[in-house]
Protein backbone atom coordinates (compact mmCIF):
# COMPACT_ATOMS: atom_id res chain seq x y z
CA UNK A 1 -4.95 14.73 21.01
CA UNK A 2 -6.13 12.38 18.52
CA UNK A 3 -9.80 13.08 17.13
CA UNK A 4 -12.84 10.47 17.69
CA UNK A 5 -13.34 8.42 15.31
CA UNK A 6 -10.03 8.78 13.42
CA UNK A 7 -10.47 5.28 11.90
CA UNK A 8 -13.32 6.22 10.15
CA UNK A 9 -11.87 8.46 7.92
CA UNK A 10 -11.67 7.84 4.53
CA UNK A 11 -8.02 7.21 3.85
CA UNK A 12 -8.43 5.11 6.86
CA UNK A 13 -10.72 2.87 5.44
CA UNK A 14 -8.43 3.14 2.16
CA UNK A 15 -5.93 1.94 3.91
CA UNK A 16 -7.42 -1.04 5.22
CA UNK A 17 -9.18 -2.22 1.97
CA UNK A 18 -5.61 -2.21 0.54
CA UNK A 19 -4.58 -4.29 3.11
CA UNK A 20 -7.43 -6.67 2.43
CA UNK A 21 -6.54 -6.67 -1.16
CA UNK A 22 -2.79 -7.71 -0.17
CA UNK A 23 -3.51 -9.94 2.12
CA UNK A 24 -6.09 -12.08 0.06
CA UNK A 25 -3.58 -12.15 -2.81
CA UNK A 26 -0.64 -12.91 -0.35
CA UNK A 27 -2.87 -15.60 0.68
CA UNK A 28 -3.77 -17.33 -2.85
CA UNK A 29 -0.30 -16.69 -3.87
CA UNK A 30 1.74 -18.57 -0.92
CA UNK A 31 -1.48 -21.19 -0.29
CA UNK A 32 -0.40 -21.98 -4.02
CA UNK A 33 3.41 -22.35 -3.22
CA UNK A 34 2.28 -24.38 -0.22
CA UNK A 35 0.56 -26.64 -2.34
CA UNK A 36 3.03 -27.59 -4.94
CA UNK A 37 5.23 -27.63 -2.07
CA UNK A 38 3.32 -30.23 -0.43
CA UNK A 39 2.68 -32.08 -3.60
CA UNK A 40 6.31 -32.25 -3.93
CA UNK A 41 6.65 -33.71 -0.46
CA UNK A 42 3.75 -36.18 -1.04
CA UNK A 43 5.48 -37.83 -3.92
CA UNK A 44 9.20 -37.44 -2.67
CA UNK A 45 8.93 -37.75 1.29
CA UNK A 46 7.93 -40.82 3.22
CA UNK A 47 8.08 -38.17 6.27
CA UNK A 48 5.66 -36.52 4.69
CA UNK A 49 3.30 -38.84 3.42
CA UNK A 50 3.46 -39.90 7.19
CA UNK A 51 2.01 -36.63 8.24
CA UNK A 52 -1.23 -36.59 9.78
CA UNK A 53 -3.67 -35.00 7.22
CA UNK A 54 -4.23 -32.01 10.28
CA UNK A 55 -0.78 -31.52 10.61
CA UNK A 56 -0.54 -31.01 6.41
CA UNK A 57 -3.73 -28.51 6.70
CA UNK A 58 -1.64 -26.83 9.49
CA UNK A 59 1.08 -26.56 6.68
CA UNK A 60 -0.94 -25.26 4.29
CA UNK A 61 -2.24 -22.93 6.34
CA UNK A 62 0.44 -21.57 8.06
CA UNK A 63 1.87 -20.89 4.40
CA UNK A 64 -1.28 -18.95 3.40
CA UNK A 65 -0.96 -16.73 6.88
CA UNK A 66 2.46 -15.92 6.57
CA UNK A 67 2.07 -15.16 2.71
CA UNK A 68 -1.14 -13.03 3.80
CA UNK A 69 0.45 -10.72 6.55
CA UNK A 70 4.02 -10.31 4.43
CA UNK A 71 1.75 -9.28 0.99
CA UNK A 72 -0.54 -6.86 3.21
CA UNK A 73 2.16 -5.45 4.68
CA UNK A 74 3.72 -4.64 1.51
CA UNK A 75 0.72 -3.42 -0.07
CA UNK A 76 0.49 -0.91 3.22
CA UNK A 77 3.93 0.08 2.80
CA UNK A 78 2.90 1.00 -1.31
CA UNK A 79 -0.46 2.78 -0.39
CA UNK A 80 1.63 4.70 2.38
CA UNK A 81 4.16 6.08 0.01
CA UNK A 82 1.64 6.53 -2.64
CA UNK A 83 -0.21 8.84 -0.52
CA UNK A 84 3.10 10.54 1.15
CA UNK A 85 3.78 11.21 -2.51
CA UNK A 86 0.51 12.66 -3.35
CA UNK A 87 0.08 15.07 0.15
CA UNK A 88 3.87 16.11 -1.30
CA UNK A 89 2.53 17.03 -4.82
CA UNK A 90 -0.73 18.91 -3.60
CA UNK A 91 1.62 20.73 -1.08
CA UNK A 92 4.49 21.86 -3.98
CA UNK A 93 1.38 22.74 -5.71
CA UNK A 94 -0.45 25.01 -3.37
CA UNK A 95 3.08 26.61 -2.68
CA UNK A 96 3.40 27.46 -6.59
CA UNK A 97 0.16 28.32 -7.04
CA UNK A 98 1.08 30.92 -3.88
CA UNK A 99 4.06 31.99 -5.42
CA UNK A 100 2.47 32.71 -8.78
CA UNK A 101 -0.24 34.81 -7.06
CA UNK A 102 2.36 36.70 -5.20
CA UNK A 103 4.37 37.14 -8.40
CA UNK A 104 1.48 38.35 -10.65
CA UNK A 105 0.24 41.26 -7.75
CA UNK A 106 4.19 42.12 -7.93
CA UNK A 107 4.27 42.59 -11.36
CA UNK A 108 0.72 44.33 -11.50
CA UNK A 109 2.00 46.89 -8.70
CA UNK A 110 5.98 47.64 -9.93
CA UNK A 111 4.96 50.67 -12.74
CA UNK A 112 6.13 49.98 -16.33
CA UNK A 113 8.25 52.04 -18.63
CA UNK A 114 6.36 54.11 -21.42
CA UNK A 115 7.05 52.47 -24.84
CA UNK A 116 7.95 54.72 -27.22
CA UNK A 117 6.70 54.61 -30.95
């Protein structure tokens, strides 16, 4: 049973600030490419300069969406494995530290051979 409130925890909110960060980028980065693209199409199209100027802003827009949701869903996809890979190291970690402990009450218990001098 999932707990109350489990998207208020704090890789939760992590999680979603990366995907902020992706998305804004994705958006500045494809709204960019969608405006030397229509540049290009103003100078070189006749279709396009026939455009309506909503039907460019839908255009541009729709560029900046898609380039949003495909950046933020890349960033997820990083900040997922990121944190797979960082439960995996505190996990090896906490069994090592185990297996030290064990090995050190081992070796404090097994009785040692008089040296002789």
């Amino acid at each position: 049973m999932r707990a109350h409130k489990a998207l208020e925890s704090e890789d939760t909110k992590e999680a979603q600030w990366e995907a902020t960060r992706g998305a804004a980028i994705g958006a500045v980065k494809w709204g960019a490419a969608s405006a030397v693209l229509g540049g290009i199409g103003f100078i070189f199209s006749p279709l396009y300069r026939g455009l309506t100027v909503q039907f460019k802003v839908y255009l541009q827009m729709s560029g900046m969406i898609v380039g949003s949701m495909i950046e933020a869903d890349y960033r997820m996809r990083q900040y997922e494995q990121r944190v797979r890979m960082q439960r995996r190291i505190a996990r090896d970690r906490a069994v090592w530290a185990d297996y030290e402990k064990e090995l050190m009450e081992i070796e404090d218990e097994s009785p040692r051979p008089e040296q002789k001098k």
